[in-house]
N, C-alpha and C. Protein backbone atom coordinates (compact mmCIF):
# COMPACT_ATOMS: atom_id res chain seq x y z
N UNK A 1 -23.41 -29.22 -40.22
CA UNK A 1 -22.27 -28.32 -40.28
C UNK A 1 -22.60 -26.97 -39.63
N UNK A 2 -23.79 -26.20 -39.97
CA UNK A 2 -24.24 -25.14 -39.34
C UNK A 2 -24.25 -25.62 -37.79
N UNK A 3 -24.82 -26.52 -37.53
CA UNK A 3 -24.96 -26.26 -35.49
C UNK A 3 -23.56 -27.22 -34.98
N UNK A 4 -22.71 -27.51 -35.82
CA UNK A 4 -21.21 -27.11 -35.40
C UNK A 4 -20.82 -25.99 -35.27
N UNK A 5 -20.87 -25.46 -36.69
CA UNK A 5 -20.36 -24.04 -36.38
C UNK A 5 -20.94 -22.68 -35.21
N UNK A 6 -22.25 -23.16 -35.13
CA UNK A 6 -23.06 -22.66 -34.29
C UNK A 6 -22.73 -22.93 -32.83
N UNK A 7 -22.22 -23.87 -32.09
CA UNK A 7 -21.61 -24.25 -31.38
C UNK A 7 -20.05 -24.36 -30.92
N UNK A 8 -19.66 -24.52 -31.79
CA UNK A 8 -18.33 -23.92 -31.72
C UNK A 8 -17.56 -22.91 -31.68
N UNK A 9 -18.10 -21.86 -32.90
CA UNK A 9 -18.15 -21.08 -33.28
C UNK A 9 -17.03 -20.67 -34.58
N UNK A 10 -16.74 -21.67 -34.93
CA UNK A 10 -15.92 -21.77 -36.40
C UNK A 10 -15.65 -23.46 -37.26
N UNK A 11 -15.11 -23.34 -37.98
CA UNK A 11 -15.10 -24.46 -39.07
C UNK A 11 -14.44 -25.40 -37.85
N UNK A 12 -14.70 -26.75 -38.61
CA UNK A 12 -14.13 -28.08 -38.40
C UNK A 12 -12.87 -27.93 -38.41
N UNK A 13 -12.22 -27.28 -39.60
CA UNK A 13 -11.20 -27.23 -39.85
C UNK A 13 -10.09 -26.12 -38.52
N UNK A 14 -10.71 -25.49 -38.55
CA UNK A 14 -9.96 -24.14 -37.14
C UNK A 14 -9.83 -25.37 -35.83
N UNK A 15 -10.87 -26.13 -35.43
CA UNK A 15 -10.81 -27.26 -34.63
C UNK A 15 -9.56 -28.23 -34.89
N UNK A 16 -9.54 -28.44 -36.22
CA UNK A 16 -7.94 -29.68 -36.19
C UNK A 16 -6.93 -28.60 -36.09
N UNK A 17 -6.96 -27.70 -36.63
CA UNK A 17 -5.51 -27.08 -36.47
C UNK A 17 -6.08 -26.74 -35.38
N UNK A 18 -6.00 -26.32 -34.57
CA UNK A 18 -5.83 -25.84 -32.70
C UNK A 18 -5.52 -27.19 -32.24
N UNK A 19 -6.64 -28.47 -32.27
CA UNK A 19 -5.76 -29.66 -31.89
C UNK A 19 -4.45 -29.87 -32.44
N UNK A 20 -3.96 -29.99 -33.55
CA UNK A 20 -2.45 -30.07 -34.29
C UNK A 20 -1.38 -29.19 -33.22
N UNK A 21 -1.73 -28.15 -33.52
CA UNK A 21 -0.75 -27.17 -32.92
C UNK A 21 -1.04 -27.50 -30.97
N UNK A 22 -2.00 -27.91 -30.51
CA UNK A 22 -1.92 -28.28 -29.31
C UNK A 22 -0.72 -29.82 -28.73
N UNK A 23 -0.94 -30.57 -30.42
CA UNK A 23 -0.41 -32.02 -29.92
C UNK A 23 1.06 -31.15 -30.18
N UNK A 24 1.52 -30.48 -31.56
CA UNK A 24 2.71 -30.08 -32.00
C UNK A 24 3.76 -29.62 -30.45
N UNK A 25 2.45 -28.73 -29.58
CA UNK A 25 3.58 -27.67 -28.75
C UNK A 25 3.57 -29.01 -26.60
N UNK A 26 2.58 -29.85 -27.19
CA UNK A 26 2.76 -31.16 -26.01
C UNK A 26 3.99 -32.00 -26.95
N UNK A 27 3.95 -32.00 -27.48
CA UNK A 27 5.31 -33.05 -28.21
C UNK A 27 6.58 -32.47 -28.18
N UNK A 28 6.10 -30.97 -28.09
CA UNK A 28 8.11 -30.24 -28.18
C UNK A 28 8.03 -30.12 -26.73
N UNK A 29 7.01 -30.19 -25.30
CA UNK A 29 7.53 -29.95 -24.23
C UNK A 29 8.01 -30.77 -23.58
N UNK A 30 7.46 -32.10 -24.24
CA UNK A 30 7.73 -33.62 -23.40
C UNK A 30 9.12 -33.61 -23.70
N UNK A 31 9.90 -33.34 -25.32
CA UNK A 31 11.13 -33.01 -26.03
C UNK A 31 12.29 -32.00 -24.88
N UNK A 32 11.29 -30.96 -24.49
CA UNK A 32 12.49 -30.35 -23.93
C UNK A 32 12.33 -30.49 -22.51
N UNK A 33 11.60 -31.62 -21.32
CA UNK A 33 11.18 -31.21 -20.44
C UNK A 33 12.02 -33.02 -19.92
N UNK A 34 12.56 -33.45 -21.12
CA UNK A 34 12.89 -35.15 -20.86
C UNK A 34 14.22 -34.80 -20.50
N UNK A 35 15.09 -33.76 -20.61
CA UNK A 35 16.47 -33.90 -20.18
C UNK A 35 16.35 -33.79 -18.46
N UNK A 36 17.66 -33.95 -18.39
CA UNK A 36 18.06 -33.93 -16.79
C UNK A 36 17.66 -32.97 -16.12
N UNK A 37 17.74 -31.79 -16.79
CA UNK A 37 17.09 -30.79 -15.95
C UNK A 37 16.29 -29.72 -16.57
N UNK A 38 15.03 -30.25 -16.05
CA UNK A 38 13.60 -29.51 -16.85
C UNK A 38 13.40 -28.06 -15.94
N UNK A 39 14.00 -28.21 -14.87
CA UNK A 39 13.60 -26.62 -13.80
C UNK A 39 14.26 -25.45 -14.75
N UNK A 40 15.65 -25.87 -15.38
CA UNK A 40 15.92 -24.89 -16.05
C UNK A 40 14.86 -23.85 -16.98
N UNK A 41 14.46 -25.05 -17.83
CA UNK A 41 13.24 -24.47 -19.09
C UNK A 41 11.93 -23.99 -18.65
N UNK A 42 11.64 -24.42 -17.42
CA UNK A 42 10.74 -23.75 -16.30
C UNK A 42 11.14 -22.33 -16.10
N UNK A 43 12.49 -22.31 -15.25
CA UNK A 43 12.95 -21.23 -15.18
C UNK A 43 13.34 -19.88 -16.84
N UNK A 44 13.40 -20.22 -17.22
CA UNK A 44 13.57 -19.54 -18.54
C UNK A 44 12.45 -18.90 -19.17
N UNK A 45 10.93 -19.69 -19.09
CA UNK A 45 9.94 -19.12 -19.29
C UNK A 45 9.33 -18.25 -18.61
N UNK A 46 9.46 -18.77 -17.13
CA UNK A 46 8.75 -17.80 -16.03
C UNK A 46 9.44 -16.64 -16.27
N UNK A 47 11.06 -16.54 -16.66
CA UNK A 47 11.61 -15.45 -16.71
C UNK A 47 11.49 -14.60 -17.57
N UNK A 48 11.08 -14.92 -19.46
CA UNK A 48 10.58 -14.64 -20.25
C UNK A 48 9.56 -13.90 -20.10
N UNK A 49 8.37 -14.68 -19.45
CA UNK A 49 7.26 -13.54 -19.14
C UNK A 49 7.55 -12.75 -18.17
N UNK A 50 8.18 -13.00 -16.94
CA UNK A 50 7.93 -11.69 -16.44
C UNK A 50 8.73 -10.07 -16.99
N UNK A 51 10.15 -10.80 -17.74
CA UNK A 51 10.71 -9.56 -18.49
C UNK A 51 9.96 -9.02 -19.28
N UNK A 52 9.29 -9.68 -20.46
CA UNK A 52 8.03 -8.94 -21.41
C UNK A 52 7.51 -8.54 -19.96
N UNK A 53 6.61 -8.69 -19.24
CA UNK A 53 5.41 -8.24 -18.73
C UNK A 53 5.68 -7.24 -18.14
N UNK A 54 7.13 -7.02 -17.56
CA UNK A 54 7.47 -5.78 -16.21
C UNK A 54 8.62 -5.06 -17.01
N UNK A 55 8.79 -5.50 -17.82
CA UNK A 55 9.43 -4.59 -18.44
C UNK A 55 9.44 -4.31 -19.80
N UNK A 56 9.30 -4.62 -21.14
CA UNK A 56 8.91 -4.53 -21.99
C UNK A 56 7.94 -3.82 -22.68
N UNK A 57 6.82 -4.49 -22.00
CA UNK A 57 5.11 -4.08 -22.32
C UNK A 57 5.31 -2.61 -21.58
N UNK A 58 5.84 -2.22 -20.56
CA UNK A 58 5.73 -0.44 -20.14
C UNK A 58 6.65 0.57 -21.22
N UNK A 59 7.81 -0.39 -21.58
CA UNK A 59 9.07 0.66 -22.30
C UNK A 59 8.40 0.23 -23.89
N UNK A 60 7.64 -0.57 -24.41
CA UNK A 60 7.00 -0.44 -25.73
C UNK A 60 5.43 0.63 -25.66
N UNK A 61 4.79 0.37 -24.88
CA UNK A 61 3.82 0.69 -24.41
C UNK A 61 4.28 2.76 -24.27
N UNK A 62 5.24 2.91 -23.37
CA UNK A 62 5.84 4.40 -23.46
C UNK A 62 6.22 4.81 -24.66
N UNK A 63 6.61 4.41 -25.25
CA UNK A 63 7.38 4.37 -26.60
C UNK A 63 6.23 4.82 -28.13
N UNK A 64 5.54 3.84 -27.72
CA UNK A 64 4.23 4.12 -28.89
C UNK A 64 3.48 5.47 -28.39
N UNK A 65 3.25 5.64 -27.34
CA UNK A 65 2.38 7.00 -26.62
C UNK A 65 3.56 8.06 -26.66
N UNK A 66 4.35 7.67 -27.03
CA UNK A 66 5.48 9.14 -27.47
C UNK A 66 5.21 9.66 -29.04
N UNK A 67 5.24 8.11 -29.64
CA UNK A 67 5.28 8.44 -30.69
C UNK A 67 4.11 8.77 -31.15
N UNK A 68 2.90 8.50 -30.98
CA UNK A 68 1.46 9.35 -30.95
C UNK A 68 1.52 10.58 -30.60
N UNK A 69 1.96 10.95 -29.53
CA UNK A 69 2.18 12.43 -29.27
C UNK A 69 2.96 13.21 -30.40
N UNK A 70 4.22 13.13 -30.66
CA UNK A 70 4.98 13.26 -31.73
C UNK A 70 4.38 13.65 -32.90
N UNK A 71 3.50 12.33 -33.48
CA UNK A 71 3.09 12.19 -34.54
C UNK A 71 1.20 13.01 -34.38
N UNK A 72 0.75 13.71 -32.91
CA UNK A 72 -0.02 14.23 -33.93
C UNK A 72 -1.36 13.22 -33.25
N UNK A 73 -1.43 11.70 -33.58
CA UNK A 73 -2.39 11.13 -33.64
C UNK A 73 -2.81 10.60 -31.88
N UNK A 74 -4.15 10.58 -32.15
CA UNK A 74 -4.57 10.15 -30.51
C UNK A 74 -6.17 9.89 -30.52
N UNK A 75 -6.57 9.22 -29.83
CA UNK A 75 -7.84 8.60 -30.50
C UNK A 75 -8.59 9.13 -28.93
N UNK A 76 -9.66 9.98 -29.23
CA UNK A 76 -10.75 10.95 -28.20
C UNK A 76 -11.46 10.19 -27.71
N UNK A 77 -12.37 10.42 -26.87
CA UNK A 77 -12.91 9.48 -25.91
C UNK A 77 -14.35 9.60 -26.81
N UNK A 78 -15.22 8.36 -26.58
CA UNK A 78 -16.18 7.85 -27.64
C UNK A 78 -17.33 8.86 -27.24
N UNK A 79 -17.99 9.56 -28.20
CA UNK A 79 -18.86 10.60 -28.05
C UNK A 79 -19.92 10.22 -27.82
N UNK A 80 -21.26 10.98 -27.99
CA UNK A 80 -22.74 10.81 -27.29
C UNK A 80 -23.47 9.65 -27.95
N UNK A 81 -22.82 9.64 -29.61
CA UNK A 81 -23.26 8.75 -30.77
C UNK A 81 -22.78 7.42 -30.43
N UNK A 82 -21.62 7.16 -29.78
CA UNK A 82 -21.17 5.76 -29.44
C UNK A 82 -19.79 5.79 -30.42
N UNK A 83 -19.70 6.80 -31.21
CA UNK A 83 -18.18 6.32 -31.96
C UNK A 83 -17.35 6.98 -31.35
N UNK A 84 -16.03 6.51 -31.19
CA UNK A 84 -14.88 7.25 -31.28
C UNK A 84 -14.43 8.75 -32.26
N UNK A 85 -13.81 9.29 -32.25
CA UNK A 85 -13.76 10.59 -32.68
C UNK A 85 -12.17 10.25 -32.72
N UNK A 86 -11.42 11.03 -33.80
CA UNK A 86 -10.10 10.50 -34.28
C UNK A 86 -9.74 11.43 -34.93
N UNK A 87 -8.72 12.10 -34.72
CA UNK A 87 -8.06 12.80 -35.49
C UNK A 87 -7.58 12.37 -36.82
N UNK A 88 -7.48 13.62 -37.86
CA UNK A 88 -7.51 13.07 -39.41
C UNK A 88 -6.37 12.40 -39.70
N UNK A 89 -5.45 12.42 -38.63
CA UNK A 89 -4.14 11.70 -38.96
C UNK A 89 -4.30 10.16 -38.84
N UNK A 90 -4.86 10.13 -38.16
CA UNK A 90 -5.73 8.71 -38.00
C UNK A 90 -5.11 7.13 -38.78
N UNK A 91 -4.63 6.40 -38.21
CA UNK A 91 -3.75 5.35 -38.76
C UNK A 91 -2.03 5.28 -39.69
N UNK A 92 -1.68 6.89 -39.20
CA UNK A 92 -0.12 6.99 -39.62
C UNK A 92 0.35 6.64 -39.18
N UNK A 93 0.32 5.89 -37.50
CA UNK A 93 1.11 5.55 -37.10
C UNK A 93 1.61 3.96 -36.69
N UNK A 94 0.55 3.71 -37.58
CA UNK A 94 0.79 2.33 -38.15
C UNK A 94 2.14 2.11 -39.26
N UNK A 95 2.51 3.35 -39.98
CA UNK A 95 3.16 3.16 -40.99
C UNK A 95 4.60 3.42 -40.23
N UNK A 96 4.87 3.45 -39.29
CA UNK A 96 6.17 3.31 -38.10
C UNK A 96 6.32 1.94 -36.90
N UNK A 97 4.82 1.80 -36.66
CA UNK A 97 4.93 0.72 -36.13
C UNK A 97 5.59 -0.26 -36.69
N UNK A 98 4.93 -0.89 -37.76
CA UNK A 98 5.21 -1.90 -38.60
C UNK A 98 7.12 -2.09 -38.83
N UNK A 99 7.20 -0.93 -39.06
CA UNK A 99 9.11 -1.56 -39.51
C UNK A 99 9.50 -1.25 -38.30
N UNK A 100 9.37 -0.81 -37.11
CA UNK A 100 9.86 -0.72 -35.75
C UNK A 100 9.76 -2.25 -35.50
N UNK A 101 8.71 -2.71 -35.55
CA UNK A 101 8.60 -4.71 -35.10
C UNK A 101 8.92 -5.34 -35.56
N UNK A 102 8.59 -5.26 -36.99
CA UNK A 102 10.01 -6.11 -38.26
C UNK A 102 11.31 -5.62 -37.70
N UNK A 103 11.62 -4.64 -37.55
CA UNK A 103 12.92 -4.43 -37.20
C UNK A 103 13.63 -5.25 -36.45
N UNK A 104 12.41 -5.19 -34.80
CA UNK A 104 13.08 -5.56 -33.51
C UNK A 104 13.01 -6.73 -33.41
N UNK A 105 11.66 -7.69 -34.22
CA UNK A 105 11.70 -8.73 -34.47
C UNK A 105 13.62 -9.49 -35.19
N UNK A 106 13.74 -8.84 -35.73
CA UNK A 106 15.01 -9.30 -36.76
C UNK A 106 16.39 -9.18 -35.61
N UNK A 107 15.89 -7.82 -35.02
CA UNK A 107 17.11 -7.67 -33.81
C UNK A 107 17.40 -8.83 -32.75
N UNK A 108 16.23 -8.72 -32.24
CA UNK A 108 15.88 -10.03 -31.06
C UNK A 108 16.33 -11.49 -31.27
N UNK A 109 16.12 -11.69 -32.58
CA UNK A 109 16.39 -13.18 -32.96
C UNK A 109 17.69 -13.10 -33.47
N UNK A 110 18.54 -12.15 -34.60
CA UNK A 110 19.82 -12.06 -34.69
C UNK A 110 20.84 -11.25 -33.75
N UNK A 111 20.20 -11.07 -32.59
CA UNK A 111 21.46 -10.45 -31.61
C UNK A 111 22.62 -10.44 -31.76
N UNK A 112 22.91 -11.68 -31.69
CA UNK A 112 24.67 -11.77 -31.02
C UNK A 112 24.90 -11.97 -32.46
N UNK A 113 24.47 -11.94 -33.59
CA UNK A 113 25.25 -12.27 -34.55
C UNK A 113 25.38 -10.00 -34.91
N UNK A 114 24.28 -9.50 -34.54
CA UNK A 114 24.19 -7.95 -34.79
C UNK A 114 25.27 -7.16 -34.05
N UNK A 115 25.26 -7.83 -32.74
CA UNK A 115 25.97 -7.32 -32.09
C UNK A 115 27.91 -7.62 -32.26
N UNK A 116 27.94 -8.59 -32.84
CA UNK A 116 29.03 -9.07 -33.13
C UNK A 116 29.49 -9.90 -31.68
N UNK A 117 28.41 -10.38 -30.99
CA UNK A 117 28.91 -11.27 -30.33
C UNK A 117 29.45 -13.09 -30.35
N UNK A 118 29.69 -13.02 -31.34
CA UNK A 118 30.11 -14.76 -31.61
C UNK A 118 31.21 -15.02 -31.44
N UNK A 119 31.71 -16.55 -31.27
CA UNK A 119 32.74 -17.01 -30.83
C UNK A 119 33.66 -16.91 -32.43
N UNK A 120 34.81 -17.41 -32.48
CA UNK A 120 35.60 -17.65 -33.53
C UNK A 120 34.93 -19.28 -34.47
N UNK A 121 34.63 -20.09 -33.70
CA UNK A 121 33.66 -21.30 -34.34
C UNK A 121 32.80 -20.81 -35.33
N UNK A 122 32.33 -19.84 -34.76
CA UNK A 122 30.77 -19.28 -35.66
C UNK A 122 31.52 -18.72 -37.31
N UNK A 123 32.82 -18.42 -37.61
CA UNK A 123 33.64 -18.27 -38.95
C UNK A 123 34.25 -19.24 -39.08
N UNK A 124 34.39 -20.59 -38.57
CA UNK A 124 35.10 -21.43 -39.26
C UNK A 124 33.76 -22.33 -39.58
N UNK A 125 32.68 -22.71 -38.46
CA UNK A 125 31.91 -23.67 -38.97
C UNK A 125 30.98 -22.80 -40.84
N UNK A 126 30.90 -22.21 -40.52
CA UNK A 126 29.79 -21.58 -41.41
C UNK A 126 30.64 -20.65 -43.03
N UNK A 127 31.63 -20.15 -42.37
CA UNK A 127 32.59 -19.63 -43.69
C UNK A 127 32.16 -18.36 -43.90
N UNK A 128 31.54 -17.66 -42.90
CA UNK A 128 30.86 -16.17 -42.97
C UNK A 128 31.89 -15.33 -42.20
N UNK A 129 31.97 -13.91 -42.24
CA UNK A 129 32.39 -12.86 -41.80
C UNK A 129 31.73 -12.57 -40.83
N UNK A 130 31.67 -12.39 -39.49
CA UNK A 130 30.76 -12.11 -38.17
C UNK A 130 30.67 -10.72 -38.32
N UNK A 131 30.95 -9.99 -39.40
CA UNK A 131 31.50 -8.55 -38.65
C UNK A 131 30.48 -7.72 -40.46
N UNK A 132 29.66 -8.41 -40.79
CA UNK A 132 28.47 -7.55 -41.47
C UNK A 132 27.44 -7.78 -41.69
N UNK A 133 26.71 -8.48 -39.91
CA UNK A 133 25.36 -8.32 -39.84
C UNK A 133 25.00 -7.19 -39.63
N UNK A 134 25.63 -6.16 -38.71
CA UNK A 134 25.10 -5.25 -38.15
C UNK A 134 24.78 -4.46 -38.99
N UNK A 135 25.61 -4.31 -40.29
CA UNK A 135 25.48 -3.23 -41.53
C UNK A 135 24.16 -3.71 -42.20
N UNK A 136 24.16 -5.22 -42.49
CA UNK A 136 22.73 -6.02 -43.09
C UNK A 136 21.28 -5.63 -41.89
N UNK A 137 21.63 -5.61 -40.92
CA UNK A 137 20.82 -5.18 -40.19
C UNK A 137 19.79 -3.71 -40.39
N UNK A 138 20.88 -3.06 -40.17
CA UNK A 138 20.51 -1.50 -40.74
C UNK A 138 19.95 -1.21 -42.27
N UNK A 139 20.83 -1.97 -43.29
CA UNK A 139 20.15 -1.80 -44.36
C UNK A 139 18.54 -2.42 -44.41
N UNK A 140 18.52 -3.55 -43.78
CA UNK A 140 16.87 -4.18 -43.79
C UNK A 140 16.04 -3.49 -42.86
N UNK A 141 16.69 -2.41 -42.00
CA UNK A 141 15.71 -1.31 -41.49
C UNK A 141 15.58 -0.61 -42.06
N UNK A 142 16.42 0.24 -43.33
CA UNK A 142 16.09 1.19 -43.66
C UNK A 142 14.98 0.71 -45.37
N UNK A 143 15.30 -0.55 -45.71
CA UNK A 143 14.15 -0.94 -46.48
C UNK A 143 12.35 -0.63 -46.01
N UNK A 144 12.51 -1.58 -44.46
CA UNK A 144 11.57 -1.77 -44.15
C UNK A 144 10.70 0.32 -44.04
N UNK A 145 11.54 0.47 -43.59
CA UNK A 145 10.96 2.01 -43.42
C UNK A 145 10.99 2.58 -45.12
N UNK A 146 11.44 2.59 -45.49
CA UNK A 146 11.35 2.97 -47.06
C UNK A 146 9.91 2.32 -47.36
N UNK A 147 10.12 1.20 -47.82
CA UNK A 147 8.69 0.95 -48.32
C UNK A 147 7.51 0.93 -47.59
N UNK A 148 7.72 1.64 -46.06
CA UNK A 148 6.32 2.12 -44.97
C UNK A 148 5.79 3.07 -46.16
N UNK A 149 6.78 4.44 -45.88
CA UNK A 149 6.93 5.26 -46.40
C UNK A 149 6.78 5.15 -48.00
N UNK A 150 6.46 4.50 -48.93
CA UNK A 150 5.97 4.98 -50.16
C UNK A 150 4.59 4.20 -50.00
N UNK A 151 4.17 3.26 -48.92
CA UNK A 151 2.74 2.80 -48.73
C UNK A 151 2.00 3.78 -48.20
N UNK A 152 2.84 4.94 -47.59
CA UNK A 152 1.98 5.67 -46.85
C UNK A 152 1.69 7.12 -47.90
N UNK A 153 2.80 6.90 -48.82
CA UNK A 153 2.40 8.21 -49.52
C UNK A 153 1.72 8.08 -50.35
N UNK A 154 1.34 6.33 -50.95
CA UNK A 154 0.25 6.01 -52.00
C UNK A 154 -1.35 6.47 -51.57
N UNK A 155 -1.10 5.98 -49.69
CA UNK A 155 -2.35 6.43 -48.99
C UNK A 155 -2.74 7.76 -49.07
N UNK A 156 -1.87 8.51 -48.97
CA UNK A 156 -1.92 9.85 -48.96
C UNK A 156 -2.37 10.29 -50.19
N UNK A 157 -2.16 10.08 -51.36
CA UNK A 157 -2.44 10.23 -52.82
C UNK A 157 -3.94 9.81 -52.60
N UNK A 158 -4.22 8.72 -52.59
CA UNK A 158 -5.52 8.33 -52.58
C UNK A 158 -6.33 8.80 -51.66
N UNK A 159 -6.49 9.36 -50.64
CA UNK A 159 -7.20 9.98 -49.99
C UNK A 159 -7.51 11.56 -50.05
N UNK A 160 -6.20 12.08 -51.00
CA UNK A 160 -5.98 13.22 -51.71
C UNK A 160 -7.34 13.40 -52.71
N UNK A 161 -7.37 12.30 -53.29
CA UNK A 161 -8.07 12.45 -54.61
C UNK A 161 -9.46 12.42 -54.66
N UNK A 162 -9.60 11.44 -53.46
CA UNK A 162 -11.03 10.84 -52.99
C UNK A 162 -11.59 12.69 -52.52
N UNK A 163 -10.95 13.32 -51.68
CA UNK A 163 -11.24 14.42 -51.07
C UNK A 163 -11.61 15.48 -52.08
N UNK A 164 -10.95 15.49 -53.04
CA UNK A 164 -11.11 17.04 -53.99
C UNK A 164 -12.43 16.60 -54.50
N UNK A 165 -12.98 17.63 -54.72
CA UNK A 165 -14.32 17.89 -55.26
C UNK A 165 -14.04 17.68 -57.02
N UNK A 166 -15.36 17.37 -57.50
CA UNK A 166 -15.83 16.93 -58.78
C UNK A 166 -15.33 18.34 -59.91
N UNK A 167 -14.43 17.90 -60.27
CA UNK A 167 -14.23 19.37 -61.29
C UNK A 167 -15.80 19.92 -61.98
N UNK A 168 -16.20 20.95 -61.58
CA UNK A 168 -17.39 21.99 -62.33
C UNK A 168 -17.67 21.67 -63.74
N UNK A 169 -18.68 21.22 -64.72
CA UNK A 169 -19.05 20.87 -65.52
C UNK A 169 -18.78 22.48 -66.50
N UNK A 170 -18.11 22.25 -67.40
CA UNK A 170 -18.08 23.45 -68.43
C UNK A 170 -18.95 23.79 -68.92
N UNK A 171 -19.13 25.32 -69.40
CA UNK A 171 -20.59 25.35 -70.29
C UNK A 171 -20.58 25.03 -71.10
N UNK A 172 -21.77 24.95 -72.09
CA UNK A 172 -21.43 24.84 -73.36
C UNK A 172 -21.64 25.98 -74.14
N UNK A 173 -21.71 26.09 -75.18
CA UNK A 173 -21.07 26.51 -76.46
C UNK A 173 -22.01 26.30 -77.18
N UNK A 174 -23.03 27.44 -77.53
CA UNK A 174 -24.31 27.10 -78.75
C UNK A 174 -23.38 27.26 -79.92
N UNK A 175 -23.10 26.55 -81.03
CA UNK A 175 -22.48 26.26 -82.45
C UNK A 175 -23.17 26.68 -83.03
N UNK A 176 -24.24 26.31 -83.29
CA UNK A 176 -25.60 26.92 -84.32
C UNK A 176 -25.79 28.17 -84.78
N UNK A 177 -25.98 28.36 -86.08
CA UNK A 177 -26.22 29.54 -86.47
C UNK A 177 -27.24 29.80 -86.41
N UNK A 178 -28.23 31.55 -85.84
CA UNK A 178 -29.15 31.32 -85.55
C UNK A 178 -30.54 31.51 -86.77
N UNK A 179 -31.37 31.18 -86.43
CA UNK A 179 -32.49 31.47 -87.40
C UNK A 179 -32.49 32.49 -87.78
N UNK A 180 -33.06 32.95 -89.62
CA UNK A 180 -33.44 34.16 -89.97
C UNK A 180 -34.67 34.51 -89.42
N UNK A 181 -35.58 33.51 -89.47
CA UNK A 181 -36.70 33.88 -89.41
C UNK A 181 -37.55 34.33 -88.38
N UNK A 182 -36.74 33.62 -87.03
CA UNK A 182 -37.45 33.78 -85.84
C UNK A 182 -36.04 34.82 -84.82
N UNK A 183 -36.64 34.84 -83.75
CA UNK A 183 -35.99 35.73 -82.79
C UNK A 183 -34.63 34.43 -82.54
N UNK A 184 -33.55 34.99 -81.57
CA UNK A 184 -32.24 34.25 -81.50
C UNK A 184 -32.97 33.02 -80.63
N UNK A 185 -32.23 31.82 -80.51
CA UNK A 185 -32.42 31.19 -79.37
C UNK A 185 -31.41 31.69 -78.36
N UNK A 186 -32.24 31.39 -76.94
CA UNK A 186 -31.73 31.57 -75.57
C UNK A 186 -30.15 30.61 -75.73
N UNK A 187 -28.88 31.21 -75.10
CA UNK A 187 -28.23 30.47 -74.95
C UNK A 187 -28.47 29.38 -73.91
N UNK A 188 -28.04 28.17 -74.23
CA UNK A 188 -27.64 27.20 -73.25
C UNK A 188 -26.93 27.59 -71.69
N UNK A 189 -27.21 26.98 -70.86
CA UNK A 189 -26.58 27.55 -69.20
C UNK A 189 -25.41 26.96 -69.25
C-alpha cells in the first residue's frame, strides 16, 4: 500500500474515483455526441471557454483587484526571509468573495428564470409564478452576505481577544495581624 501510494501519490481509492468520474464524463459524451449533430456541442464548448477565458477571467480578475484596493488588502512581494508580508487585513476579502460566487453561481444557472425570461409553458407546466425569482434571488444574496458578515465579525472577536494582553496579576493583601513580639513583616509585592 505504501509504494502505491508512493508511486502514485494518493490512495487506491482517489484512483477509482478519477477512473469513475473519467468513465461517468466518456459515457455523457458518447450521450451527447450520438445525435445528428455533434459540431454543435463542439461548438458550444469551444465557445464556453473562450468566453470564460477572454472575457470573464479579465472582468472577474479586475473586479477582485478593485476590490482589494477598496478593501485595504494586498499581499507584498516575498521578503529576504522567503515569506510573504501581508497586510493585517489579511483574508477579509475572502468574506466578499464567497457570497459574490454563491451569488453568481445561483445567477448563472437561474438566469432566465431571474431575469424573467420564460415562455408562458414555464406557468402552466410547473404551476409557479415566473415573476418572484428575481426577489428570491436577492433575498439569497442578501443571506449569503449576512452570514459572511457575522463569520467575519466572530473572526474579528477572536482575534480581538487573542491580541489583548494578559490582564496584570493583582496584589495581594497581607490579612494577618502582625506579631507582638517581633518587628512587622515585609508586605507581600
Amino acid at each position: 500500500m505504501n509504494r502505491f501510494r508512493t508511486v502514485y501519490g494518493a490512495s487506491p481509492l482517489h484512483l477509482l474515483l478519477v477512473l469513475c468520474s473519467f468513465a461517468l464524463t466518456g459515457y455523457a459524451g458518447v450521450r451527447l455526441l450520438s445525435d445528428g449533430e455533434p459540431w454543435r456541442i463542439v461548438i458550444w464548448f469551444v465557445g464556453a471557454a473562450l468566453l470564460h477565458d477572454l472575457v470573464l477571467l479579465p472582468l472577474y480578475t479586475v473586479t477582485d483587484r478593485a476590490a482589494q484596493t477598496v478593501l485595504g488588502e494586498r499581499r507584498e512581494p516575498v521578503d529576504s526571509g522567503g515569506a510573504a508580508t501581508t497586510h493585517p487585513s489579511q483574508g477579509w476579502i475572502n468574506y466578499i468573495r464567497v457570497p459574490v460566487f454563491l451569488s453568481g453561481v445561483l445567477l448563472l444557472t437561474y438566469f432566465p428564470l431571474i431575469l424573467g425570461r420564460v415562455s408562458h409553458r414555464f406557468t402552466l407546466y410547473t404551476t409557479l409564478s415566473a415573476d418572484v425569482f428575481l426577489g428570491r434571488w436577492l433575498l439569497i444574496t442578501a443571506v449569503f452576505f449576512a452570514l459572511s458578515a457575522v463569520a467575519l465579525l466572530i473572526r474579528m472577536r477572536r482575534s480581538r481577544s487573542r491580541k489583548q494582553p494578559p490582564p496584570a496579576p493583582r496584589p495581594r493583601i497581607n490579612l494577618r495581624k502582625p506579631d507582638k513580639s517581633g518587628p512587622d513583616p515585609e508586605p507581600s509585592p
